[in-house]
Protein backbone atom coordinates (compact mmCIF):
# COMPACT_ATOMS: atom_id res chain seq x y z
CA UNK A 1 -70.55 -47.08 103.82
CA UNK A 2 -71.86 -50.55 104.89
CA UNK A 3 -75.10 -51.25 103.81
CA UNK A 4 -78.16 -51.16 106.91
CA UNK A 5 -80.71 -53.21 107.28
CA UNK A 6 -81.07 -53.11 103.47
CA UNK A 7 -79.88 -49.55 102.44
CA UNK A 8 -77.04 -47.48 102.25
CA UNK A 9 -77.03 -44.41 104.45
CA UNK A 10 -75.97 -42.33 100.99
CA UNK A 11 -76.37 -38.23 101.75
CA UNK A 12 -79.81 -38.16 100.66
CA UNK A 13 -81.02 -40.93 102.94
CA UNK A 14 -79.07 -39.10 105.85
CA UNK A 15 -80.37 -35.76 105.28
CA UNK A 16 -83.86 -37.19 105.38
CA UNK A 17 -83.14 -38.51 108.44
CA UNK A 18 -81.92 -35.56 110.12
CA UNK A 19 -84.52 -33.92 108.68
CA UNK A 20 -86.87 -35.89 110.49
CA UNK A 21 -84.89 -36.18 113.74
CA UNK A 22 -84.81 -32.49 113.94
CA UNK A 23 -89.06 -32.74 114.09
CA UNK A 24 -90.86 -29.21 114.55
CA UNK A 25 -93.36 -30.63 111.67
CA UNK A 26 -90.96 -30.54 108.69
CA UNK A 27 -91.62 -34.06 107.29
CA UNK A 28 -95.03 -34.66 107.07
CA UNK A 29 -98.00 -36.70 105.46
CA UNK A 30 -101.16 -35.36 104.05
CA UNK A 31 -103.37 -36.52 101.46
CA UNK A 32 -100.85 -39.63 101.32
CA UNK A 33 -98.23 -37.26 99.51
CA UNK A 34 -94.90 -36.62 102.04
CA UNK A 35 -93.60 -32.86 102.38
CA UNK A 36 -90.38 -31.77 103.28
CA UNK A 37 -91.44 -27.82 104.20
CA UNK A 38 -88.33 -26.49 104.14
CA UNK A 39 -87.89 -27.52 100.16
CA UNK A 40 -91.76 -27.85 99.44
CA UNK A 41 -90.52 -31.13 97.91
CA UNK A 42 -92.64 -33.98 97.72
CA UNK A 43 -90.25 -36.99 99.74
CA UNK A 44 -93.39 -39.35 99.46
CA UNK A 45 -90.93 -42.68 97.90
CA UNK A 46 -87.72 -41.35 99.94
CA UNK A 47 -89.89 -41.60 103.00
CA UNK A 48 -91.59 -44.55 102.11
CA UNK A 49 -88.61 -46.41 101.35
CA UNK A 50 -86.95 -45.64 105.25
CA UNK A 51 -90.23 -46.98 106.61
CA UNK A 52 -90.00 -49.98 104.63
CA UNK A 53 -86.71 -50.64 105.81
CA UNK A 54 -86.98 -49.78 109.54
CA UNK A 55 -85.03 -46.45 109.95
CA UNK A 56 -87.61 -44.58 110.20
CA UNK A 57 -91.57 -44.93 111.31
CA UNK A 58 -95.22 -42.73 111.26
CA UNK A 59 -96.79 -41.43 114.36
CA UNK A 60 -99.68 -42.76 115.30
CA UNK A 61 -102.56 -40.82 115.64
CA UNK A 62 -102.56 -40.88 120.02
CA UNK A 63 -99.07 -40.08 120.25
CA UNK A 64 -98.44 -36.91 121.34
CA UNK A 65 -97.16 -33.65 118.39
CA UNK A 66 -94.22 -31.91 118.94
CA UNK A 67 -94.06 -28.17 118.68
CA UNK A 68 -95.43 -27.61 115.23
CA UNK A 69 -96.86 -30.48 114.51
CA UNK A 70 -100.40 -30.70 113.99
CA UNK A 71 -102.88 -33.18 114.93
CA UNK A 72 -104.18 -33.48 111.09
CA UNK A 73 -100.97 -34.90 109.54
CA UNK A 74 -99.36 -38.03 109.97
CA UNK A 75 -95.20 -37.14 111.06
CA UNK A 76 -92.58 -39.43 111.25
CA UNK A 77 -89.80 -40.49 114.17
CA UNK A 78 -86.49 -41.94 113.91
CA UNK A 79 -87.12 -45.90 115.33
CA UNK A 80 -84.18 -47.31 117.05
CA UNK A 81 -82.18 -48.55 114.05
CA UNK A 82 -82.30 -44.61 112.26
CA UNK A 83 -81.06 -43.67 115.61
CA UNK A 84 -78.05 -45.83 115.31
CA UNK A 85 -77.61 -44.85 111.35
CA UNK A 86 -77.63 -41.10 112.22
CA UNK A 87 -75.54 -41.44 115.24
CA UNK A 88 -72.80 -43.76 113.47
CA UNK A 89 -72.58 -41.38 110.56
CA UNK A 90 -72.12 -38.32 112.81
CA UNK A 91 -69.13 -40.51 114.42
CA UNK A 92 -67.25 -40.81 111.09
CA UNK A 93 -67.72 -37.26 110.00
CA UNK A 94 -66.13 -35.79 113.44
């Protein structure tokens, strides 16, 4: 797997991100710790380290909550480039 933008989409990285593509509040911020709620694991570095390196980015505060989101928790979004890492792994799995 060719590195991206500074990481390697490993299984980990891509579960987070489908974890956050798939929205309905599971990946969340509150009390600056990060929560997957499906696992009730803490993701806070995993998280922190796909922001750093562009694949993935925080809501900000106006932008409008999915379905299960709620307004007192910062959520994440897939930016462009974790669009393109998701959608080129999904390619080579098929």
């Amino acid at each position: 797997m060719p590195e991206v933008n500074g990481l390697y989409p490993t299984r980990t990285r891509l579960a987070l991100l489908r974890a956050v593509h798939d929205g309905a509040g599971r990946i969340y911020c509150e009390d600056r710790i990060v929560w997957d709620l499906a696992s009730g694991l803490r993701v806070t570095e995993r998280v922190r380290e796909q922001v750093q390196h562009g694949w993935i980015r925080a809501l900000k505060p106006d932008e409008p909550r999915s379905p299960g989101e709620r307004k007192d928790r910062t959520y994440y979004r897939l930016t462009e480039l974790g669009r393109t890492v998701l959608a080129d792994q999904r390619g080579k799995s098929r």
